[in-house]
Protein backbone atom coordinates (compact mmCIF):
# COMPACT_ATOMS: atom_id res chain seq x y z
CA UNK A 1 63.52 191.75 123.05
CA UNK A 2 63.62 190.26 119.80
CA UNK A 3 63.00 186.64 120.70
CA UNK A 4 59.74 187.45 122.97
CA UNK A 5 56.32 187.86 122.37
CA UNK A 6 54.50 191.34 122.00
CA UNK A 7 52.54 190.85 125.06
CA UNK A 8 56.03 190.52 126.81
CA UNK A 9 57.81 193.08 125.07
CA UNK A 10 54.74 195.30 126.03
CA UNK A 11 56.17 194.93 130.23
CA UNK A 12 59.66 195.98 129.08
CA UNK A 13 57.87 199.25 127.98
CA UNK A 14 55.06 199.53 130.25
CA UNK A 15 55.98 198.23 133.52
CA UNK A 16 52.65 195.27 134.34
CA UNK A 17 51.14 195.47 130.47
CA UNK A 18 52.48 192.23 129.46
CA UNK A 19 51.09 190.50 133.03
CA UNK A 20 47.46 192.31 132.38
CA UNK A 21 47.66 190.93 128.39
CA UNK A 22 48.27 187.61 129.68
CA UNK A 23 45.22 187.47 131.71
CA UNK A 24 47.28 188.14 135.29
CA UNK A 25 44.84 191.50 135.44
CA UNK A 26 45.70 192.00 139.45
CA UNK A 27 49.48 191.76 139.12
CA UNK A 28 49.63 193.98 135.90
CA UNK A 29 47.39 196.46 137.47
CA UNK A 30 49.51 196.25 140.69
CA UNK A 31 52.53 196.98 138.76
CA UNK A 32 51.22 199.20 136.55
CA UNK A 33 50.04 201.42 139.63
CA UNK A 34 53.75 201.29 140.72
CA UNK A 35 54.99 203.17 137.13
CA UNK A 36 51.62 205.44 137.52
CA UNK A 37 52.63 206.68 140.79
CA UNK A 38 56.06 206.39 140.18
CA UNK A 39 55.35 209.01 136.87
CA UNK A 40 53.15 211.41 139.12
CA UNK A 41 55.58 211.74 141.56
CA UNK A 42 57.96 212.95 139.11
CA UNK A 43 56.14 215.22 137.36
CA UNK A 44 55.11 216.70 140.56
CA UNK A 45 57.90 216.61 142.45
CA UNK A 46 60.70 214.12 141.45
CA UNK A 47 62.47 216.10 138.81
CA UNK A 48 62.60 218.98 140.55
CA UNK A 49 64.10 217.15 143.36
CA UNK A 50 66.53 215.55 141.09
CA UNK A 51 67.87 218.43 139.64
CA UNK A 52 67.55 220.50 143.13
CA UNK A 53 70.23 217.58 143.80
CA UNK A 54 72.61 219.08 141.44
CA UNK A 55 72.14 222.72 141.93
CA UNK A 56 71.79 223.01 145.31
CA UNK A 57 69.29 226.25 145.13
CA UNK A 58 69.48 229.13 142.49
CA UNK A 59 67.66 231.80 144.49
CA UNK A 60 69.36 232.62 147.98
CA UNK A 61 66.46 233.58 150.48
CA UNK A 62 66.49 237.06 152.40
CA UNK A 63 64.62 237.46 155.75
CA UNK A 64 64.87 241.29 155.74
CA UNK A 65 62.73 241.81 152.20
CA UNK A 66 60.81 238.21 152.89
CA UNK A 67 62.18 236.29 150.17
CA UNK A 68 61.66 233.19 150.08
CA UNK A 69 64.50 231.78 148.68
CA UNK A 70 65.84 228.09 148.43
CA UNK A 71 67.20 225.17 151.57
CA UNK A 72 70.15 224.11 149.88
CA UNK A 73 69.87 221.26 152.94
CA UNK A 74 66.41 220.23 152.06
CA UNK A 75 66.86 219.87 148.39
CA UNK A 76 69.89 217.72 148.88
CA UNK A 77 67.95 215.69 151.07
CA UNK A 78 64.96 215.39 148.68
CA UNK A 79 67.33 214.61 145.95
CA UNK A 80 68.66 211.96 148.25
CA UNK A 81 65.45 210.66 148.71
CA UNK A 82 64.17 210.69 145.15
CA UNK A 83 67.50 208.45 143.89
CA UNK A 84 66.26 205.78 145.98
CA UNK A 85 63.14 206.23 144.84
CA UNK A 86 64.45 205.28 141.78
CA UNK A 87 66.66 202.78 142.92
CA UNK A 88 63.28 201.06 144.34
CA UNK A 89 61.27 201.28 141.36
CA UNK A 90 63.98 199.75 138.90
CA UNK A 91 64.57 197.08 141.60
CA UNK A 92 60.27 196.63 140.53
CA UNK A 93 60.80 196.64 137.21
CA UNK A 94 63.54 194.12 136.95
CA UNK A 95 61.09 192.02 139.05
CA UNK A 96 58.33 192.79 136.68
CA UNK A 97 60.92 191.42 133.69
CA UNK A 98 61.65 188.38 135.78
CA UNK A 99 57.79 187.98 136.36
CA UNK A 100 56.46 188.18 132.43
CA UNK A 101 59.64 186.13 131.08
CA UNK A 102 58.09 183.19 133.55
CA UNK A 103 54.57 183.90 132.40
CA UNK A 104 55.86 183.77 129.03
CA UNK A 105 57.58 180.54 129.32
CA UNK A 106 54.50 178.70 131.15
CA UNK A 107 52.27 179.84 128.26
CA UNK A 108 54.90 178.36 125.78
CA UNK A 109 55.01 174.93 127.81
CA UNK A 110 50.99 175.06 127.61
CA UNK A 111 50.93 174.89 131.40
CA UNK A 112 48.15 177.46 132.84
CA UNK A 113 49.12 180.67 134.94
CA UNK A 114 48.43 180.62 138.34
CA UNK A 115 45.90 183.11 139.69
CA UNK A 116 47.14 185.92 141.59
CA UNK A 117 46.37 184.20 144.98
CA UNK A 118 48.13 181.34 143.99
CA UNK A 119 50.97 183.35 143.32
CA UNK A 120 51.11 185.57 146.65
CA UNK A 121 51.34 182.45 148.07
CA UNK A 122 53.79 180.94 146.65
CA UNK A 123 55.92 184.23 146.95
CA UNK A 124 55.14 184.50 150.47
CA UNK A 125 56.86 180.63 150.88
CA UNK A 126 59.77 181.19 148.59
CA UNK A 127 60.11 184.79 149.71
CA UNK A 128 59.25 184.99 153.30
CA UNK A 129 62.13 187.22 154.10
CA UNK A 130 61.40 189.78 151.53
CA UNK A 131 57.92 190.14 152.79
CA UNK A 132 58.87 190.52 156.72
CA UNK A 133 61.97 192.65 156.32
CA UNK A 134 60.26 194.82 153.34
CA UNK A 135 58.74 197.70 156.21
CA UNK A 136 61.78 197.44 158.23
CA UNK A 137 64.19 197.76 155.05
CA UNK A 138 62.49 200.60 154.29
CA UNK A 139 62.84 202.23 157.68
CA UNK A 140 66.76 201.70 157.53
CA UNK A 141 66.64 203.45 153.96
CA UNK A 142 64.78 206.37 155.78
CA UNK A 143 66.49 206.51 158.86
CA UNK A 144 69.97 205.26 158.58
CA UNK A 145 70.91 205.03 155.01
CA UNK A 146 69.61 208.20 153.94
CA UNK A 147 71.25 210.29 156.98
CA UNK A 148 74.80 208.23 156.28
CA UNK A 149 74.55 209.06 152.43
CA UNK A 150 73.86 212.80 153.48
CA UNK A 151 76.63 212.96 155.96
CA UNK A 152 78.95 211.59 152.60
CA UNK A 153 77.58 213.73 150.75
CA UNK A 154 78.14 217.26 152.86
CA UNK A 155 81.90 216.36 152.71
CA UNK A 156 81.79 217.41 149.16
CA UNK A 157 80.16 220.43 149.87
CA UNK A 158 81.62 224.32 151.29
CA UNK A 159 78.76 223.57 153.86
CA UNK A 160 79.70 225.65 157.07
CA UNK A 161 81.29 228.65 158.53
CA UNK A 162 79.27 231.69 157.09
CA UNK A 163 77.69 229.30 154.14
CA UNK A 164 74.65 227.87 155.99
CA UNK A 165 71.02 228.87 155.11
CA UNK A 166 69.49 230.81 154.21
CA UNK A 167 73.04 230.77 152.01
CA UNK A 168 72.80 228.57 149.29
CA UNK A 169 75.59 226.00 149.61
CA UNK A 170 77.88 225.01 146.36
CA UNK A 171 79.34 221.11 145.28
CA UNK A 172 83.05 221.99 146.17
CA UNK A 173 84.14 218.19 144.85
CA UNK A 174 87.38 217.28 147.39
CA UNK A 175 88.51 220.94 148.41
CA UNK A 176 87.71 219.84 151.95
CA UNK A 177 90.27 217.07 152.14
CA UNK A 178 92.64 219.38 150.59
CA UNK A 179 91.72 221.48 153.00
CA UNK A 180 92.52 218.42 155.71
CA UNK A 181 95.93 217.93 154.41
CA UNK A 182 97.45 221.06 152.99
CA UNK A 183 96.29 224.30 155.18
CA UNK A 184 99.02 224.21 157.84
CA UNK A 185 96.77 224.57 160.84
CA UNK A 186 94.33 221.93 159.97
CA UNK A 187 97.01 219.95 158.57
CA UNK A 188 98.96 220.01 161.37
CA UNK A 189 96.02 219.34 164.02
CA UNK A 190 94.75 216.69 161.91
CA UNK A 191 98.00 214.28 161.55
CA UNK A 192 98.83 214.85 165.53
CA UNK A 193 95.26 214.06 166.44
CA UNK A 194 95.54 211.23 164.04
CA UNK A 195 98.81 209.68 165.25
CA UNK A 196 97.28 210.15 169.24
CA UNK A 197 94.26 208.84 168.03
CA UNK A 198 95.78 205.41 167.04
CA UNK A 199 97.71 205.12 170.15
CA UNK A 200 94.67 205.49 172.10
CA UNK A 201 92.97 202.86 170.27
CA UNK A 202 95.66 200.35 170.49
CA UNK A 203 96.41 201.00 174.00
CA UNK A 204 92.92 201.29 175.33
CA UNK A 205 92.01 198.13 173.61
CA UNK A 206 94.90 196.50 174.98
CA UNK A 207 94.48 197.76 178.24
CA UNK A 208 90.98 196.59 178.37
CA UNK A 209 91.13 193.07 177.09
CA UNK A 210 94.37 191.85 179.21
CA UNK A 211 92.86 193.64 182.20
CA UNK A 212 89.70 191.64 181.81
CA UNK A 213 91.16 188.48 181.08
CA UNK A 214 93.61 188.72 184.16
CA UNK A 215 90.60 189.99 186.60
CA UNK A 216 89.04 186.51 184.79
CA UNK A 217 91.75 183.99 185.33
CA UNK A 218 92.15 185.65 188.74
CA UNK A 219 88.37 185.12 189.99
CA UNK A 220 88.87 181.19 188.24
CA UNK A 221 91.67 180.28 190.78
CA UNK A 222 90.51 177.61 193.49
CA UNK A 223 92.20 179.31 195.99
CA UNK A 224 90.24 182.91 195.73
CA UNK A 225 87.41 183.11 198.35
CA UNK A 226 84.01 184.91 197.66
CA UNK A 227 84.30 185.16 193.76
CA UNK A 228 80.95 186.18 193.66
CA UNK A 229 81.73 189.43 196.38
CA UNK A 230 84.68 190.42 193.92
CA UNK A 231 82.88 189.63 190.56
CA UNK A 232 80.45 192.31 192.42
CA UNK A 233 82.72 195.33 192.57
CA UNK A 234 83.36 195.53 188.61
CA UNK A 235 80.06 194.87 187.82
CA UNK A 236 78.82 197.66 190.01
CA UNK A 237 81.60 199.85 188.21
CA UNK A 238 80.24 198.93 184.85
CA UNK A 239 76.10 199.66 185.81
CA UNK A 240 77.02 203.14 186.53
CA UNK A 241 76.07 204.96 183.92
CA UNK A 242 79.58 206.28 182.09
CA UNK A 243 79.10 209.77 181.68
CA UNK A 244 78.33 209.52 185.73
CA UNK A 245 81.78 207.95 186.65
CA UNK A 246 83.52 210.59 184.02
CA UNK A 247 81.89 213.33 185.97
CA UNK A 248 83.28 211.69 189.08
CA UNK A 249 86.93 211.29 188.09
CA UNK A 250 87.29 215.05 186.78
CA UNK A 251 86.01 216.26 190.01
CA UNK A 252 88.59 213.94 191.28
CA UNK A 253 91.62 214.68 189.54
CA UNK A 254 90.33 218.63 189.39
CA UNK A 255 92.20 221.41 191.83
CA UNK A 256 89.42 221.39 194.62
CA UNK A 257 89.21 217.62 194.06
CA UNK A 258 90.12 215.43 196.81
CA UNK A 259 93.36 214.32 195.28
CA UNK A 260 94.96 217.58 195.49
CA UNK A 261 93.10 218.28 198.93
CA UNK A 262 94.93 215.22 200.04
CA UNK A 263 98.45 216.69 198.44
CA UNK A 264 97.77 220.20 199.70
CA UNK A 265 97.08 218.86 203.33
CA UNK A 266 101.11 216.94 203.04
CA UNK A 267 102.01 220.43 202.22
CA UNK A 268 102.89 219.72 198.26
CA UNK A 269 101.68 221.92 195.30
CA UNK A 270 98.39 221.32 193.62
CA UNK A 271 98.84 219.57 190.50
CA UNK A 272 96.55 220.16 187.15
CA UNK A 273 95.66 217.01 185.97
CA UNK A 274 93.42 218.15 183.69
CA UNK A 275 95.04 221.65 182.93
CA UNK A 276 95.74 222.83 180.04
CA UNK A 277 99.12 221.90 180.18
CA UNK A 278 98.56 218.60 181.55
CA UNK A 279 99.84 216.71 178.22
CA UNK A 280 100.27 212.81 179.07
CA UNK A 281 99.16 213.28 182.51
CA UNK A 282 96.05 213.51 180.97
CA UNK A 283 95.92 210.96 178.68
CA UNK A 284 97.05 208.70 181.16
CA UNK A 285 94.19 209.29 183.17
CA UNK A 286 92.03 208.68 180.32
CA UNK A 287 93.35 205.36 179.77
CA UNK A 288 92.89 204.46 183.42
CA UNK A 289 89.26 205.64 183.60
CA UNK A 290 88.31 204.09 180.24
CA UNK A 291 89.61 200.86 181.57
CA UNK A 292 87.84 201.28 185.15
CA UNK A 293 84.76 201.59 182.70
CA UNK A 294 84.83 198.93 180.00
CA UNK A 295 87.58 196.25 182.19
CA UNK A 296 84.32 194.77 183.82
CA UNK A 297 82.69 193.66 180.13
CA UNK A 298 85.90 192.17 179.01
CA UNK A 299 86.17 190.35 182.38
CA UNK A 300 82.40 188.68 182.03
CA UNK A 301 83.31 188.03 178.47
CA UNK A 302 86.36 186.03 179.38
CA UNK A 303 84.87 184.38 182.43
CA UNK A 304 82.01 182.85 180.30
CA UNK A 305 84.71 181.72 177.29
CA UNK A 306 86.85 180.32 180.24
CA UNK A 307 84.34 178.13 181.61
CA UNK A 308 83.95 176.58 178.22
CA UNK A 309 87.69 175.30 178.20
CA UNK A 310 88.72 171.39 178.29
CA UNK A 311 90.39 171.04 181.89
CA UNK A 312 91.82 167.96 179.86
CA UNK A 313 94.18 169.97 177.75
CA UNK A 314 95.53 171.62 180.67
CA UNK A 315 96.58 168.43 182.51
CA UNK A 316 98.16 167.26 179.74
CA UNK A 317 100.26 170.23 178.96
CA UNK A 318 101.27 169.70 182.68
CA UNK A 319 101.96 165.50 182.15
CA UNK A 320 103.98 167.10 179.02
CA UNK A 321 106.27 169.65 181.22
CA UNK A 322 104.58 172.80 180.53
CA UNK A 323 104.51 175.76 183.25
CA UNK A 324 101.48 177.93 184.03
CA UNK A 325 103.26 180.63 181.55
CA UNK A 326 103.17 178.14 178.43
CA UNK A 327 100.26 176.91 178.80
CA UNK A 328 99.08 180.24 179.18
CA UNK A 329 100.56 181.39 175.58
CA UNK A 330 99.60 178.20 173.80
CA UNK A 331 96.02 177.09 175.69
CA UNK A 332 94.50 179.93 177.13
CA UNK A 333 95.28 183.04 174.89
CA UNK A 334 94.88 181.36 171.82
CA UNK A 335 91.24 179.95 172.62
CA UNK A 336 90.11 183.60 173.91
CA UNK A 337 91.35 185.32 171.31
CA UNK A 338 89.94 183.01 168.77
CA UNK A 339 86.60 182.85 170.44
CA UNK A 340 87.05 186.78 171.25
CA UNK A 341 88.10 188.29 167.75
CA UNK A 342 84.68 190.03 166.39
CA UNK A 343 84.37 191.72 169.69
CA UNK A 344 88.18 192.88 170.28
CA UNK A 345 87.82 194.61 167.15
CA UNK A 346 84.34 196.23 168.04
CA UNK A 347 86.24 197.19 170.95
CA UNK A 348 88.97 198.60 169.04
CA UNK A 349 86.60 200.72 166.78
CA UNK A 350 84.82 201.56 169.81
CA UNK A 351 87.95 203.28 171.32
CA UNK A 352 88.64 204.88 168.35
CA UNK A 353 86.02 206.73 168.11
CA UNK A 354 85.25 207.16 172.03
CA UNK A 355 83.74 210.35 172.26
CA UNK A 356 82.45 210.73 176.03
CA UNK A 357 86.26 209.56 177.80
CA UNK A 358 87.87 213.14 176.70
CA UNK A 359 84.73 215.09 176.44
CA UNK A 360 83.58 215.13 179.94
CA UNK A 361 87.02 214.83 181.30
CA UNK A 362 88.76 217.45 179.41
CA UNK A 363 86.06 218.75 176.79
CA UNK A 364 86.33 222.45 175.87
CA UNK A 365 90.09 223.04 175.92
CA UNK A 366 91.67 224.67 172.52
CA UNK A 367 95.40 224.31 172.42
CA UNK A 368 97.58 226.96 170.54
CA UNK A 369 99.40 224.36 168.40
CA UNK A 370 96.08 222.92 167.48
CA UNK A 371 93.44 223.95 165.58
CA UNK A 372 89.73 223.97 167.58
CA UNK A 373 91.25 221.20 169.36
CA UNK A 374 93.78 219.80 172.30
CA UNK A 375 96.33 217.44 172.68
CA UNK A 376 93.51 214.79 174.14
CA UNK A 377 90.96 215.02 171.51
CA UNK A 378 90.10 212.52 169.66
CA UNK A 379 89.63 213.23 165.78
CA UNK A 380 85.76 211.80 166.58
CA UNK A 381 85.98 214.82 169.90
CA UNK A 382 87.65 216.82 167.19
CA UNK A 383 84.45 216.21 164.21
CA UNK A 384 82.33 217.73 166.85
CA UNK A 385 84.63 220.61 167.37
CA UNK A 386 84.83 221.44 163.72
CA UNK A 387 80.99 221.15 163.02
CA UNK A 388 78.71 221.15 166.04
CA UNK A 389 80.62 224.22 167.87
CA UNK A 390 82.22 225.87 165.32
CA UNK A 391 79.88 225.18 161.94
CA UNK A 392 82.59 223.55 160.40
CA UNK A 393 80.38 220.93 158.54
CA UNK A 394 82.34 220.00 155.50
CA UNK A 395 85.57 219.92 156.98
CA UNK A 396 84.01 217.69 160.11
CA UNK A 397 82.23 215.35 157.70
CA UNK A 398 85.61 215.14 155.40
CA UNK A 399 86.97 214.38 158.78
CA UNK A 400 84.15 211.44 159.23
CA UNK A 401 84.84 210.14 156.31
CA UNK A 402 88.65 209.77 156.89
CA UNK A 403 87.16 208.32 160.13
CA UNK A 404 84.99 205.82 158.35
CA UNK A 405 87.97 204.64 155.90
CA UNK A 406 90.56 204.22 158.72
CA UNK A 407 88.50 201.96 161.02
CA UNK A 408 87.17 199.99 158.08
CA UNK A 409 90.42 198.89 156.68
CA UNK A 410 91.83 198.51 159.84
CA UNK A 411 88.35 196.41 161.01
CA UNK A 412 88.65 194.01 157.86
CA UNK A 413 92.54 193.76 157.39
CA UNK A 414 92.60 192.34 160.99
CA UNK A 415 89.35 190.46 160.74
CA UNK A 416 90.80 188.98 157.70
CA UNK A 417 94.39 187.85 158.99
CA UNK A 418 92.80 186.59 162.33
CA UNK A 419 92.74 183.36 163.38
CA UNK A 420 88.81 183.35 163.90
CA UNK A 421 88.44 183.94 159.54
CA UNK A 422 91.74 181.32 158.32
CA UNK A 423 91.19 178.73 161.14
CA UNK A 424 87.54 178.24 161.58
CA UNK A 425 87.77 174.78 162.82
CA UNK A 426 90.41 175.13 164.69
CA UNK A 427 88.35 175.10 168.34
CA UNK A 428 85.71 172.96 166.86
C-alpha cells in the first residue's frame, strides 16, 4: 500500500477505481459492476443469508395457525451459496490487485496500456482455459460442490427423526459421531457393518479382477476355439442392465425359485437363501452375483492390456528355465497390475460402496442385533436405512462422512505405495 500510487491504492479500496483512473474505463467499470452487484446482493439478501447460515431459523413455522415460520434447510443452503459467493468475488478482487499492480508498473516503464480489446485478447490466449471451463466451473459449484458441502454440513446438525421442517434444526457440532461410536445399538451395528463392509470390498475386488484376468488368459490360449462365441457370453452378462440380473438371482435363490423347486422335487427341504437367517449363505451369493456382473469388464480390460505384451519376454523367460507359473508371477501380473492400478482401486471403492448387490437381493431385512440394518448391509445400504427410510439424516450423513474418510485414505495410501506412482517407467 505504501509504495503505490493513489490511483492504485484507490482498486485496493474500490474494487476497478484504480483501472478507470488510469484510463482502462471498460475494465474498471466491469469490475466495479462486480463490487456494485456484489454490495446489492448483500444488502438485499446476502447478510441475511449469511447469518441464516449460523442460526438456522429463529421462528419455527405452524401450519395449524398459518405461520409462516423459517426452512432451516433452505437457509443453510442459501448460506452455502452466499460463501461462495464470496469466495468468487475475492477470487475478482485479487485479480483486480494483480490487474492495477501491472497497469501500474507499465505506466512507470512509460510503456502505454493496452486498450481493453487488446487485453481480452491477450487473456483469452494466455487464459484459454479459464474462459472455456468458467460456465462449466460454475455448474459443478452449483450442482456438485454445493450439494457435497451440504451433505458435510447436515452431519453437524440434529437434522432428522422428529426435527425436520417445519422444525427448526440446531448446529449439534460432532454429537452425531458420538452418537456413531458410543450409543450401544448404533455402536454396535456400525463396527459389524464396518468390519463386513471391508471384507466385501477386498473380496469382491479380488474376486473380480483374478476372475477377469483368468477368463482373459483363458480366451488368449492358441488352443481355445471360437474366442469370439465365448468372449460373447460375458459380454451379454455385462449389457444386462444390473438391477435386471439382481432381480433374476433373488427369484432364483428365493423359496418358489427354481433352485429349491429343483431340491424339493429330490425330496430335500427348501433352503432360505435369502432368509433372514441366511448369514454367509447370503453373502456368498452376493459375492458370486457381483462377480457374474462386473467379471466381464475386468476380463475386456485385461484382454486389451494383454495384447499389448512383448511375446519376446516370454520366450526368453522360457530359454531362461522359467515355467508357465513364474512367468506368470514375474511377466504377466506385474504388467497388469501396473497398467491396471487406477482402475483396481475404482473398483475397490466401487465395491465398497455397492449399493444395488444387497439392496435388491436382500433389501428390507432388519436384524435384532442390528440397528435398522442386517448382517448383509453395507454401511452405504445402511446410510440409506438411517436417512431415506427412517429420517435419520445426521446420523446417515455422519455415516457418509466416515464413508468418505475410509475410502479416501485407503484410495491414496494404496495409490501411493503402488507400483504405477514409485515406478513410472518401469513398463516404458
Amino acid at each position: 500500500m505504501k509504495s503505490s500510487s493513489f490511483k492504485t491504492r484507490c482498486s485496493y479500496v474500490i474494487m476497478g477505481l484504480g483501472q478507470f483512473l488510469y484510463g482502462q474505463r471498460i475494465k474498471g467499470l466491469m469490475y466495479m459492476g462486480i463490487l456494485a452487484l456484489y454490495l446489492w446482493y448483500l444488502i438485499t439478501a446476502g447478510i441475511g443469508d449469511m447469518r441464516g447460515f449460523f442460526t438456522l431459523g429463529e421462528v419455527e413455522a405452524d401450519p395449524w395457525l398459518g405461520t409462516a415460520g423459517d426452512d432451516s434447510v433452505i437457509m443453510m443452503l442459501r448460506g452455502i451459496l452466499s460463501f461462495l459467493i464470496l469466495a468468487a468475488v475475492i477470487i475478482f478482487y485479487l485479480a483486480n490487485v494483480k490487474d492495477i499492480k501491472v497497469t501500474e508498473r507499465l505506466v512507470g516503464d512509460g510503456k502505454p496500456l493496452p486498450s481493453f480489446y487488446r487485453s481480452l485478447l491477450s487473456f483469452v490466449d494466455k487464459k484459454f482455459y479459464v474462459v472455456a471451463l468458467f460456465f462449466p466451473v460454475i455448474g459443478v459449484l452449483i450442482f456438485n460442490v454445493l450439494p457435497i458441502i451440504f451433505m458435510i454440513l447436515i452431519a453437524f446438525t440434529n437434522y432428522g427423526g422428529n426435527i425436520v421442517p417445519p422444525k427448526l434444526i440446531d448446529w449439534t457440532g460432532v454429537d452425531n459421531f458420538i452418537q456413531i461410536f458410543s450409543l450401544s445399538g448404533i455402536k454396535g451395528t456400525f463396527f459389524k457393518i464396518l468390519g463386513w463392509n471391508i471384507v466385501w470390498a477386498v473380496s469382491a475386488t479380488l474376486i473380480n479382477y483374478f476372475g477377469g484376468l483368468f477368463l482373459a488368459l483363458l480366451l488368449n490360449k492358441r488352443c481355445v476355439k471360437g474366442k469370439a462365441l465365448w468372449r460373447a457370453f460375458p459380454i451379454i452378462a455385462y449389457a444386462v442392465p444390473g438391477f435386471i440380473t439382481l432381480l433374476g438371482f433373488k427369484f432364483m435363490f428365493s423359496y418358489g425359485g427354481p433352485i429349491n423347486y429343483y431340491l424339493k422335487a429330490m425330496g430335500e427341504s427348501s433352503i432360505g437363501f435369502l432368509d433372514i437367517d441366511a448369514g454367509w449363505k447370503a453373502r456368498i451369493i452376493g459375492l458370486l452375483v457381483n462377480a457374474w456382473i462386473s467379471i466381464p469388464t475386468s476380463m475386456l480390460l485385461a484382454t486389451g492390456i494383454l495384447s499389448n505384451m512383448n511375446n519376446e519376454l516370454y520366450e526368453a523367460a522360457a530359454l531362461d528355465g522359467a515355467g508357465r507359473w513364474k512367468q506368470f508371477t514375474r511377466l504377466t501380473l506385474p504388467f497388469v497390475v501396473f497398467s491396471t492400478t487406477p482402475t483396481l482401486i475404482t473398483s475397490f471403492v466401487g465395491n465398497f460402496n455397492n449399493f444395488g448387490v444387497f439392496y435388491f437381493l436382500r433389501g428390507g431385512l432388519y436384524l435384532d442385533d442390528y440397528f435398522l440394518a442386517s448382517d448383509t448391509d453395507l454401511l452405504i445400504n445402511w446410510l440409506y436405512n438411517l436417512s431415506i427410510d427412517n429420517n435419520y439424516y445426521g446420523i446417515g450423513a455422519a455415516v457418509s462422512l466416515i464413508i468418505f474418510i475410509i475410502t479416501s485414505a485407503i484410495s491414496l495410501t494404496a495409490y501411493v505405495n503402488s507400483s504405477a506412482f514409485k515406478k513410472e517407467d518401469t513398463f516404458r
